[in-house]
C-alpha atoms as a PDB file:
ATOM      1  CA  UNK A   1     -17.369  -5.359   3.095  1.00  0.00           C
ATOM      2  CA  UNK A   2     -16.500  -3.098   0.449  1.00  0.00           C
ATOM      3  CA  UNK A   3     -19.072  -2.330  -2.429  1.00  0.00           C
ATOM      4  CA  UNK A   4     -18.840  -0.989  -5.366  1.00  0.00           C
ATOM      5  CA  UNK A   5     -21.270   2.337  -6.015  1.00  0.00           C
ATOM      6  CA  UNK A   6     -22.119   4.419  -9.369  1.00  0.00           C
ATOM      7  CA  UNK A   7     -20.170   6.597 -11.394  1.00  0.00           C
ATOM      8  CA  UNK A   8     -22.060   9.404 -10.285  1.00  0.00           C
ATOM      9  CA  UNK A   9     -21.473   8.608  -6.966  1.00  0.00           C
ATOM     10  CA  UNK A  10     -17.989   8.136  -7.295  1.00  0.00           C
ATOM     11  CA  UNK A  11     -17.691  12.012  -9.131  1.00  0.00           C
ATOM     12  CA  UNK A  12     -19.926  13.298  -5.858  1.00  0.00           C
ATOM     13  CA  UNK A  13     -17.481  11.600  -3.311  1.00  0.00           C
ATOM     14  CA  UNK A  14     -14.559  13.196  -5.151  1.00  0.00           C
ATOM     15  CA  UNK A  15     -15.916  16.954  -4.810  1.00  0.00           C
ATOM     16  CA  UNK A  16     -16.880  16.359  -1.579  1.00  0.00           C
ATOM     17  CA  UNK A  17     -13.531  14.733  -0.156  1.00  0.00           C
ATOM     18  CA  UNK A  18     -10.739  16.254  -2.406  1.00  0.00           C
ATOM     19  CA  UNK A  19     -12.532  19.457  -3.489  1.00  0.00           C
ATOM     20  CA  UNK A  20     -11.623  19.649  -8.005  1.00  0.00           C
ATOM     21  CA  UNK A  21      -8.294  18.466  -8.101  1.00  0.00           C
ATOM     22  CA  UNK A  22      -5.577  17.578  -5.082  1.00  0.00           C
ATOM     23  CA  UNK A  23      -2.344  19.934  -5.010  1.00  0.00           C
ATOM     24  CA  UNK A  24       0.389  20.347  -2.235  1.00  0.00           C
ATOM     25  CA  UNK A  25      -1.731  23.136  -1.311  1.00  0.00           C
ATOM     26  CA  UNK A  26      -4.237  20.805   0.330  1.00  0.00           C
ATOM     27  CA  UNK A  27      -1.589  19.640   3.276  1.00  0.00           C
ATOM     28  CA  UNK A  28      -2.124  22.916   4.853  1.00  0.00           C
ATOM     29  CA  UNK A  29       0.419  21.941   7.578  1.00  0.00           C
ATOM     30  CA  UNK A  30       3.574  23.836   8.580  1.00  0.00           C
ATOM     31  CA  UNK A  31       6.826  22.539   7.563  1.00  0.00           C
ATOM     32  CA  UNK A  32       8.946  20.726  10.000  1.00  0.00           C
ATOM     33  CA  UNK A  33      12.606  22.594  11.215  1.00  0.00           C
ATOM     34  CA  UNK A  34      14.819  19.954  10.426  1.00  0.00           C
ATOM     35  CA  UNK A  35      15.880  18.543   7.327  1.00  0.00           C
ATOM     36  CA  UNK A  36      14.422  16.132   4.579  1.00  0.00           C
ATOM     37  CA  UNK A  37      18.011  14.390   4.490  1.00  0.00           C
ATOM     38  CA  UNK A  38      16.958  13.242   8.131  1.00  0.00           C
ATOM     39  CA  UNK A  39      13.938  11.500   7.067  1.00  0.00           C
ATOM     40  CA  UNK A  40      14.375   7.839   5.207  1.00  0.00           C
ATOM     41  CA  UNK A  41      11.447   6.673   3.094  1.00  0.00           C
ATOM     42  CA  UNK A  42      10.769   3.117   2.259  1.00  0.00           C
ATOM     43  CA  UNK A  43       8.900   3.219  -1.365  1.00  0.00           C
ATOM     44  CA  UNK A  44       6.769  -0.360  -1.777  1.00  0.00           C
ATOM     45  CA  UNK A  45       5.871  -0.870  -5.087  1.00  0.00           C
ATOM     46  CA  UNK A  46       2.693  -2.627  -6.339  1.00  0.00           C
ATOM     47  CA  UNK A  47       1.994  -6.079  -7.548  1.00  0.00           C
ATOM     48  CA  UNK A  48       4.444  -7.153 -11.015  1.00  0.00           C
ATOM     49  CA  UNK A  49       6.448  -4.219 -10.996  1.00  0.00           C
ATOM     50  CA  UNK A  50       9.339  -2.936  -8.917  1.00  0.00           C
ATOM     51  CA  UNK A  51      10.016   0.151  -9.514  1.00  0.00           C
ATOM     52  CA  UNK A  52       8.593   1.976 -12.822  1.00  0.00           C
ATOM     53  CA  UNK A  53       5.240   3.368 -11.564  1.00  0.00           C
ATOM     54  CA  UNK A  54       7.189   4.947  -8.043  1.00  0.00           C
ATOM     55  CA  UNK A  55      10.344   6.478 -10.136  1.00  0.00           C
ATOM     56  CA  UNK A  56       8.599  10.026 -10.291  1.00  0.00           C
ATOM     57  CA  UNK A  57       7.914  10.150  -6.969  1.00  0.00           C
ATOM     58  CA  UNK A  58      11.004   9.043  -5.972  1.00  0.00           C
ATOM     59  CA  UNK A  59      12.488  11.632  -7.990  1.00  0.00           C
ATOM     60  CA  UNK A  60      11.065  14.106  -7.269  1.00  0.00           C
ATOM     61  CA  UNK A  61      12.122  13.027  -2.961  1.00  0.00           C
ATOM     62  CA  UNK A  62      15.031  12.764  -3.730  1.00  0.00           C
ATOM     63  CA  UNK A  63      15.636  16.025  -5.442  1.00  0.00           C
ATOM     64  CA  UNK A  64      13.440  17.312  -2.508  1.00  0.00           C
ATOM     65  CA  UNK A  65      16.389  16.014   0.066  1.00  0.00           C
ATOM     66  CA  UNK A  66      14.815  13.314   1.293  1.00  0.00           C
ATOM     67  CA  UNK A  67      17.066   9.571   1.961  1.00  0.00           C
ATOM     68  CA  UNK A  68      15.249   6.664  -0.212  1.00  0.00           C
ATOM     69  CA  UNK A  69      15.077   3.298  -0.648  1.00  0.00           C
ATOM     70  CA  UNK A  70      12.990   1.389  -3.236  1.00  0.00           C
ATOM     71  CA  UNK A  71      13.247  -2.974  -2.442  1.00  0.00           C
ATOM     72  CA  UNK A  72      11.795  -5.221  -4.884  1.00  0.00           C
ATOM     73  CA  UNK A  73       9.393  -7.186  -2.442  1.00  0.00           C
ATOM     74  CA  UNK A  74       8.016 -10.562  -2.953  1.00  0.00           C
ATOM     75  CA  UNK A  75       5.382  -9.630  -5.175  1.00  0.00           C
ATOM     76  CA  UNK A  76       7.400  -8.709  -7.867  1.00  0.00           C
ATOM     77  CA  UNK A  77       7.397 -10.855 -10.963  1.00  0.00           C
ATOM     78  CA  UNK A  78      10.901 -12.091 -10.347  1.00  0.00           C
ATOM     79  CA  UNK A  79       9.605 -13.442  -7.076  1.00  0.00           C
ATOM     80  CA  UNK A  80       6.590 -14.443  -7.395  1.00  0.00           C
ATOM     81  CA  UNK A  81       5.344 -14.143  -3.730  1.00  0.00           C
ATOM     82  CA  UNK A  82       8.457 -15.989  -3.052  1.00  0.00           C
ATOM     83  CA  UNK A  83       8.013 -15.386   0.708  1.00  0.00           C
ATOM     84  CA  UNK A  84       4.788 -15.194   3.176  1.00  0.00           C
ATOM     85  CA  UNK A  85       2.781 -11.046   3.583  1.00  0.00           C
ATOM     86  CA  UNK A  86       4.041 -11.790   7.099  1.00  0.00           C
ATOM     87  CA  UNK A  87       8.270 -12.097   6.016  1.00  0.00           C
ATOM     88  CA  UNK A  88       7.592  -9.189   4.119  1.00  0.00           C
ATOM     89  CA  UNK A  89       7.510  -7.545   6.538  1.00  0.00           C
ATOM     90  CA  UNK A  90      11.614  -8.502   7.328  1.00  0.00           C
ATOM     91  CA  UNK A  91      12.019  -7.259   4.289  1.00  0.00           C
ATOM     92  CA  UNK A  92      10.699  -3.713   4.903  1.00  0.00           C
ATOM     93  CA  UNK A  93      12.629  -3.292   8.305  1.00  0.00           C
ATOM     94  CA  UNK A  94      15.774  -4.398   6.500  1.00  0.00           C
ATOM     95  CA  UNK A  95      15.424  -1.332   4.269  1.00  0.00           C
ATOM     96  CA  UNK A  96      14.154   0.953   6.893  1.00  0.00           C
ATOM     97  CA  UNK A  97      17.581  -0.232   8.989  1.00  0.00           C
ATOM     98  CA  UNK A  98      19.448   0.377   5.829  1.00  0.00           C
ATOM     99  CA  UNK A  99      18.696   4.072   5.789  1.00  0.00           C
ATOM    100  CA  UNK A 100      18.907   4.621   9.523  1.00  0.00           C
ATOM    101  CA  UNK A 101      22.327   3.671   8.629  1.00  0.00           C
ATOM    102  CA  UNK A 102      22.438   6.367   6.062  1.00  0.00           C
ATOM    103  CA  UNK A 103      21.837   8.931   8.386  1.00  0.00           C
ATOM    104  CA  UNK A 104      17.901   8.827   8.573  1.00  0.00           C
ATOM    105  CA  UNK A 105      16.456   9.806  11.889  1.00  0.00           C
ATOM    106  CA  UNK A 106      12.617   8.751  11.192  1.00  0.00           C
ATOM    107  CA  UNK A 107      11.449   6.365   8.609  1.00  0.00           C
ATOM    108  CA  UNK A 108       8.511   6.930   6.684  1.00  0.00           C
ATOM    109  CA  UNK A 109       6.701   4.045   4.696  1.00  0.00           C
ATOM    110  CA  UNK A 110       5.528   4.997   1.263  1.00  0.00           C
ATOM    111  CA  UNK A 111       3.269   1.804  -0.668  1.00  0.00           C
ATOM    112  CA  UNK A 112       1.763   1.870  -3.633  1.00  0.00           C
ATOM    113  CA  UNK A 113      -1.352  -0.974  -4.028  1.00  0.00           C
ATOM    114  CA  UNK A 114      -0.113  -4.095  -2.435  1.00  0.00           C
ATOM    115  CA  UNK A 115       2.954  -2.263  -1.079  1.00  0.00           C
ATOM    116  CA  UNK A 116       0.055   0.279   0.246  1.00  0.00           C
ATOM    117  CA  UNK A 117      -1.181  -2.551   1.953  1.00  0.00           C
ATOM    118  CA  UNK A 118       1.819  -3.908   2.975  1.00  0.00           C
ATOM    119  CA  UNK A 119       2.828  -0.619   4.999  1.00  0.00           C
ATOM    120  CA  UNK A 120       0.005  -0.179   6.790  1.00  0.00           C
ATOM    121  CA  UNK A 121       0.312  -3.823   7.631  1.00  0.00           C
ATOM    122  CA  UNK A 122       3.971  -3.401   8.922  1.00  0.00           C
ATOM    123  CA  UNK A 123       2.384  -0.261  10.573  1.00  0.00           C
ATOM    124  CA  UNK A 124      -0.213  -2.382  12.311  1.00  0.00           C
ATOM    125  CA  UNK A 125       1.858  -5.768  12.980  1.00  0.00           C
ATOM    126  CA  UNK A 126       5.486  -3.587  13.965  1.00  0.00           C
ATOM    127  CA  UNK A 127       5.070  -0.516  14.608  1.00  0.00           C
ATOM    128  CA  UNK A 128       8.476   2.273  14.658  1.00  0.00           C
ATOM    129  CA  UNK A 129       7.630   4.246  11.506  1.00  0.00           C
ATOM    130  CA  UNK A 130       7.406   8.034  11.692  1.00  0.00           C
ATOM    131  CA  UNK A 131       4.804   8.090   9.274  1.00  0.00           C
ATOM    132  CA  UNK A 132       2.727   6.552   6.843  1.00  0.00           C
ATOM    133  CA  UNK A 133       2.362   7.132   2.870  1.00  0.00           C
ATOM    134  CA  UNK A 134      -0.762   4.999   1.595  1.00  0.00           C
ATOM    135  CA  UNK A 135      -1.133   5.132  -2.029  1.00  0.00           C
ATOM    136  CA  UNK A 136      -4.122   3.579  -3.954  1.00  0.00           C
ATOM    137  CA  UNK A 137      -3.350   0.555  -1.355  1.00  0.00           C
ATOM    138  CA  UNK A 138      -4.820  -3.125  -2.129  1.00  0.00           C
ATOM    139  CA  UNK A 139      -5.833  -5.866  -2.899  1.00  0.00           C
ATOM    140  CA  UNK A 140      -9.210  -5.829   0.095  1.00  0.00           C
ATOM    141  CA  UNK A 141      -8.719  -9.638   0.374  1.00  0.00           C
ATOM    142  CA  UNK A 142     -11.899  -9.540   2.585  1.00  0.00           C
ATOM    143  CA  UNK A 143     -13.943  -8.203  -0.121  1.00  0.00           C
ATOM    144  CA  UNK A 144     -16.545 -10.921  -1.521  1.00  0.00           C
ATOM    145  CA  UNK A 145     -15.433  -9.754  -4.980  1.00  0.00           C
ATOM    146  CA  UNK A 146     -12.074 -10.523  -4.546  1.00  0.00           C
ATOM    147  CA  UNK A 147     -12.491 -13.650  -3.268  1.00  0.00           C
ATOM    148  CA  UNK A 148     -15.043 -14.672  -5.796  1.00  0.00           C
ATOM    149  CA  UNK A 149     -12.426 -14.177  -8.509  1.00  0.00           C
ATOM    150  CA  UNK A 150      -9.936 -16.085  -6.898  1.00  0.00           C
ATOM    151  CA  UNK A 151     -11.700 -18.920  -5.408  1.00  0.00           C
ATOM    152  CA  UNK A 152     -10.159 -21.586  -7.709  1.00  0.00           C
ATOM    153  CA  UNK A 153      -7.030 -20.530  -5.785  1.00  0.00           C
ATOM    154  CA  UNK A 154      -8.255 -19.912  -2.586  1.00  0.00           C
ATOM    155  CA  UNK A 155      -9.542 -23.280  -2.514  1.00  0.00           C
ATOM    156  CA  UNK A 156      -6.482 -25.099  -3.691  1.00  0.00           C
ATOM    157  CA  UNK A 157      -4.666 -23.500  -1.544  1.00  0.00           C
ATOM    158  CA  UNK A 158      -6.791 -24.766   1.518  1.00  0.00           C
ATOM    159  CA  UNK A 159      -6.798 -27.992   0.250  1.00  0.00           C
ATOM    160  CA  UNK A 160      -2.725 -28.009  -0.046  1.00  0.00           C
ATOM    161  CA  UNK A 161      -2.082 -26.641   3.019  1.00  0.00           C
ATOM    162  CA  UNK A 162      -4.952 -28.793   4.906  1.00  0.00           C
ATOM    163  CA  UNK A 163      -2.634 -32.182   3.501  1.00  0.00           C
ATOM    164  CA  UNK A 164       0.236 -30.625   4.551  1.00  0.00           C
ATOM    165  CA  UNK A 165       1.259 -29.823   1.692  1.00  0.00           C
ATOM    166  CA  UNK A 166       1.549 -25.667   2.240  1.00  0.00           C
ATOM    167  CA  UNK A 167       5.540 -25.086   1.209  1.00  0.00           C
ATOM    168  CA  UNK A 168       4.434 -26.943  -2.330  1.00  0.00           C
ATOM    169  CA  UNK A 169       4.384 -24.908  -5.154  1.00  0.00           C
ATOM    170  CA  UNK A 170       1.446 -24.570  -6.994  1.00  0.00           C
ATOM    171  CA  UNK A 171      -0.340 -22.366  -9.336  1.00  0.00           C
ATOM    172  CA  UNK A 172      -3.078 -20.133  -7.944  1.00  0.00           C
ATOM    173  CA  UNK A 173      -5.489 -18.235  -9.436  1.00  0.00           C
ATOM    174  CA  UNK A 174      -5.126 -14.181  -9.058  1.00  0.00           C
ATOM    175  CA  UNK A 175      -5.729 -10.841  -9.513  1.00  0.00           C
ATOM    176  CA  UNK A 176      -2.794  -9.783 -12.066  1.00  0.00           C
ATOM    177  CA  UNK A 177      -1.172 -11.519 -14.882  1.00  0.00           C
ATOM    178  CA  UNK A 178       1.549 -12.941 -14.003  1.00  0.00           C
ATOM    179  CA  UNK A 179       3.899 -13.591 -17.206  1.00  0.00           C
ATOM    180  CA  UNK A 180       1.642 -12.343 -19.579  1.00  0.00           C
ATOM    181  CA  UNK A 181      -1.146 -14.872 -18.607  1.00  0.00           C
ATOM    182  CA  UNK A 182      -4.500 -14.878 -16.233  1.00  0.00           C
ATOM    183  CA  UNK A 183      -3.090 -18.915 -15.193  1.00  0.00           C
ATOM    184  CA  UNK A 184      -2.160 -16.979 -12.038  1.00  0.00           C
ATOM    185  CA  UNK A 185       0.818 -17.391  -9.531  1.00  0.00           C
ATOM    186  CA  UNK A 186       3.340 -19.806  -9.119  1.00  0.00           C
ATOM    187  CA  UNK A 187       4.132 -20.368  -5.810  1.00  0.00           C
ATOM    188  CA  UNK A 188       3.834 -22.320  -2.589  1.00  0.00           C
ATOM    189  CA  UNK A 189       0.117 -22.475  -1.088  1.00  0.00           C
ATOM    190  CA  UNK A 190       1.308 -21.457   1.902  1.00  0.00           C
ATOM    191  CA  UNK A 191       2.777 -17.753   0.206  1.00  0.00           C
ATOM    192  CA  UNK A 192      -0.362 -17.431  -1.606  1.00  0.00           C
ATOM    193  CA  UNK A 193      -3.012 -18.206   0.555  1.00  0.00           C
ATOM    194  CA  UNK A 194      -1.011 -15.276   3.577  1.00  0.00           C
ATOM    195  CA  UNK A 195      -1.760 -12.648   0.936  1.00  0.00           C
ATOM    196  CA  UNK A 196      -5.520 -13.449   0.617  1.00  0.00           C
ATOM    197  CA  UNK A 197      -6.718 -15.359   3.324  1.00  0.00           C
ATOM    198  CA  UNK A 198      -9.689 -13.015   4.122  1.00  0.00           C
ATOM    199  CA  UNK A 199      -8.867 -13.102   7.968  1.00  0.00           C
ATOM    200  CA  UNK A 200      -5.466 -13.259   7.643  1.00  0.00           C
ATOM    201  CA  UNK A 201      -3.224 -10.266   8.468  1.00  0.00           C
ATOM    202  CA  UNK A 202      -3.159  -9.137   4.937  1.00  0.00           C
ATOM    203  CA  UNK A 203      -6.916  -7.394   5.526  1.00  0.00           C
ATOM    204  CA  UNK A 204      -6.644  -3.423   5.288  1.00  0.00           C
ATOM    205  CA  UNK A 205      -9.520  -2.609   7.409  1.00  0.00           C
ATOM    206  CA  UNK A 206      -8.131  -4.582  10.430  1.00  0.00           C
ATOM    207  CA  UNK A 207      -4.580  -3.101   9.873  1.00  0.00           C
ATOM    208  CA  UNK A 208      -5.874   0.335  10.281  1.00  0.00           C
ATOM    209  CA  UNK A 209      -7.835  -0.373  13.049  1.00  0.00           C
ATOM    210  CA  UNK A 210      -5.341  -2.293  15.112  1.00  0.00           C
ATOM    211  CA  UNK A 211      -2.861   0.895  14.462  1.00  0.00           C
ATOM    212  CA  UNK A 212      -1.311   2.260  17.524  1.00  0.00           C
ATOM    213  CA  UNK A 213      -1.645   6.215  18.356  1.00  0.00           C
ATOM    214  CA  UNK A 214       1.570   8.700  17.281  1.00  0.00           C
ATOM    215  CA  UNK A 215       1.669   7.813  13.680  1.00  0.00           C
ATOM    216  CA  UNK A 216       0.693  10.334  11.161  1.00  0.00           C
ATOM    217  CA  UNK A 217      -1.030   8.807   7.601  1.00  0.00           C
ATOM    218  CA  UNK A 218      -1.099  10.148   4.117  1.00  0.00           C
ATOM    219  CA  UNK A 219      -3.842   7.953   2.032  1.00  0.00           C
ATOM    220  CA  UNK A 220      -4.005   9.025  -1.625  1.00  0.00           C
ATOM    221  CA  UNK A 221      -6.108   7.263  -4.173  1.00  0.00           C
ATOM    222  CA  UNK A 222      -6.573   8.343  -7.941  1.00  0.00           C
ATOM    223  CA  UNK A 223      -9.842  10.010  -9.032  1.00  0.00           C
ATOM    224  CA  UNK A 224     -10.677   7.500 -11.900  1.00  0.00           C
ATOM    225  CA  UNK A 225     -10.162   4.486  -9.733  1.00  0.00           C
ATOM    226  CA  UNK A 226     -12.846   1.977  -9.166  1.00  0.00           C
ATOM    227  CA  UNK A 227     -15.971   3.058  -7.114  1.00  0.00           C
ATOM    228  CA  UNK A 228     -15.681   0.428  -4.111  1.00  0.00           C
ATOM    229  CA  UNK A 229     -11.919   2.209  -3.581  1.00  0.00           C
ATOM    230  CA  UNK A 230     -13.196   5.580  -3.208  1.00  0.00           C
ATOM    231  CA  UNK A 231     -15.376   3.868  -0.265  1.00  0.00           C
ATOM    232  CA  UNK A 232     -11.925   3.332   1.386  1.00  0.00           C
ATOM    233  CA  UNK A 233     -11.996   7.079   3.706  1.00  0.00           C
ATOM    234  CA  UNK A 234     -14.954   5.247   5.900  1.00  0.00           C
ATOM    235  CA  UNK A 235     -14.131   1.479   5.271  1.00  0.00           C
ATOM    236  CA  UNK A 236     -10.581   1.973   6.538  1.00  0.00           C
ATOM    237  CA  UNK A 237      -8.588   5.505   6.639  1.00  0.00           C
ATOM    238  CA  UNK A 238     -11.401   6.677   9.632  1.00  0.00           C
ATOM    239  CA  UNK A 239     -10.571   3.535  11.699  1.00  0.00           C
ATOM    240  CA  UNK A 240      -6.911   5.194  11.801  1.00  0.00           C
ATOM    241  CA  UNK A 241      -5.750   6.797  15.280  1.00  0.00           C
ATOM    242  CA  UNK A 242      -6.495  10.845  15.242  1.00  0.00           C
ATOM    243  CA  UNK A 243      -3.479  12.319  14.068  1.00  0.00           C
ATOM    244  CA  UNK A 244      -3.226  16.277  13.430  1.00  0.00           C
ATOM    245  CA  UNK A 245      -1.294  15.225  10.195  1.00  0.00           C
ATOM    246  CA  UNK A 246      -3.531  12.458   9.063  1.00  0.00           C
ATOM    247  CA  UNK A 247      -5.134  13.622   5.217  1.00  0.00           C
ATOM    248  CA  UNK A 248      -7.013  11.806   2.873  1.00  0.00           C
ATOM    249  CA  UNK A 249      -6.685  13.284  -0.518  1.00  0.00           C
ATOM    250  CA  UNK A 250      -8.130  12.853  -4.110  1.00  0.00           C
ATOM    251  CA  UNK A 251      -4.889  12.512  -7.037  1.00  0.00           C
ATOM    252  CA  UNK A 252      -5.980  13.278 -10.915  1.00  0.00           C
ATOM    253  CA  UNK A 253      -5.977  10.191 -13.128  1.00  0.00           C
ATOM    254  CA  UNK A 254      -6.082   6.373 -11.866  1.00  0.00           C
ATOM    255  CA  UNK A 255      -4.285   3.719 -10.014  1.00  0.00           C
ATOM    256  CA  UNK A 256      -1.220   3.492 -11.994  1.00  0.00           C
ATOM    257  CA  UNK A 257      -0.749   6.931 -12.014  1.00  0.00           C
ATOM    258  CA  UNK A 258      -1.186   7.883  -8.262  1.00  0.00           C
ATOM    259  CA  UNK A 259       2.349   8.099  -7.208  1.00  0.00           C
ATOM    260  CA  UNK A 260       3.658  10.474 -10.220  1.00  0.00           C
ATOM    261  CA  UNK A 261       0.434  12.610  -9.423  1.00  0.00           C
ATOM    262  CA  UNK A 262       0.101  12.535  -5.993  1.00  0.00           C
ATOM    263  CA  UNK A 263       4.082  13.395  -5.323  1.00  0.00           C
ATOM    264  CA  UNK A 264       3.970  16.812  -4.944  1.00  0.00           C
ATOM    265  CA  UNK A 265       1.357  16.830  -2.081  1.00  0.00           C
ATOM    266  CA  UNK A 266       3.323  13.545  -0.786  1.00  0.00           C
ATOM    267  CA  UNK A 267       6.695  15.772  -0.630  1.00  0.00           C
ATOM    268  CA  UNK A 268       4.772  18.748   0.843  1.00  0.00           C
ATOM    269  CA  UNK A 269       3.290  16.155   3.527  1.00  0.00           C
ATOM    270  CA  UNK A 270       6.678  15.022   4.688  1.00  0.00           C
ATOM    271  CA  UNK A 271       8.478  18.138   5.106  1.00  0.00           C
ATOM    272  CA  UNK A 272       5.874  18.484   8.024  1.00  0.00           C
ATOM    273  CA  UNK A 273       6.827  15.148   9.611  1.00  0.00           C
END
């Protein structure tokens, strides 16, 4: 279970994992001999929106060379968790295809929060990615906190799906505003309840586990973020398969922000891959 901890404790866990602020300098790797035009990177954006906190670092790949491509996923607020966490993952190898097509010899998974989670899911579940790029990845739907604030929908959902009644749609209580309102999701039981059920396949800890050996990880998180995600290097990124190229860094500023200032170590990172 993930807990939350201090302040203080949060600012000690920073110095000692990241050191005062993370830079490309802290990849320390040596740059692969082919080029970035050969690697394809699937961007996942977080809950609501599709594509406005990941346009710097998508900039800034592909001014670096590298092939991109940035789906709007089912948790977008056009869709509405309009399919299941497990068809997501249809979604993500439809991309990945797409820029194999495009010339791109290794694909690379870059999330942000829930499309964090979703890549190391895909990871964990599929397999065939190069490489992973895990940015301030959530929700922990195991967490008792989590589940606390979204029992009202976590419980309806049960119910529904318990009658039968799973490919209803309902709304369910969540984490984001959806609309401009805390009423929560609209969507079928079923959808909802694959993204939080707390032993469901949506559960970061068990993805990284349950990771097979080869694939190298990136897992960034922002320096201001909450205290129980700075708990994630032990909670989840150790459980990862050894990997010479596996980091764990510390980004300035919080979990919005994580992509724009994380990018430059994230490009730096993949020119190694």
């Amino acid at each position: 279970m993930v807990k939350f901890i201090s302040a203080a404790c949060v600012a000690a866990l920073v110095l000692l994992l990241a050191g005062p602020s993370a830079s490309a300098d802290e990849i320390a790797c040596r740059p692969a001999d082919h080029s970035p035009s050969t690697t394809g990177v699937v961007l996942l954006h977080g809950t609501l929106e599709p594509s406005y906190w990941l346009m710097p670092l998508k900039k800034k790949l592909d001014a670096a060379g590298f092939r991109t491509a940035m789906p709007e996923m089912p948790w977008s607020t056009r869709r509405e968790y309009d399919r299941t966490y497990e068809e997501s993952m249809d979604e993500i190898a439809t991309a990945a295809t797409g820029l194999e097509r495009r010339g791109a010899r290794r694909i690379v998974l870059a999330g942000h929060s829930m499309g964090g989670n979703a890549a190391l899911g895909y990871a964990a579940l599929r397999g065939g990615a190069a490489g992973l790029v895990i940015i301030s990845p959530g929700p922990f739907a195991e967490d008792s906190e989590v589940q606390r604030l979204i029992a009202p929908g976590m419980a309806k959902a049960r119910q529904m799906i318990a009658a039968g009644q799973g490919g209803e749609v309902g709304v369910f209580k969540d984490l984001v505003q959806w609309h401009g309102s805390m009423e929560g999701a609209h969507t079928t039981a079923k959808n909802y309840f694959s993204y939080y059920n707390p032993d469901g396949n949506a559960v970061i800890s068990k993805n990284a586990a349950r990771m097979k050996p080869g694939m190298a990880v990136l897992w960034l998180i922002g320096v201001e973020e909450e205290g129980e995600r700075v708990a994630v290097r032990s909670y989840a990124f150790d459980k990862l398969p050894s990997n010479r190229l596996n980091r764990y860094i510390v980004v300035p500023k919080g979990h919005l922000d994580t992509p724009a200032t994380g990018a430059d170590s994230i490009v730096a990172w993949l020119k190694c891959l």
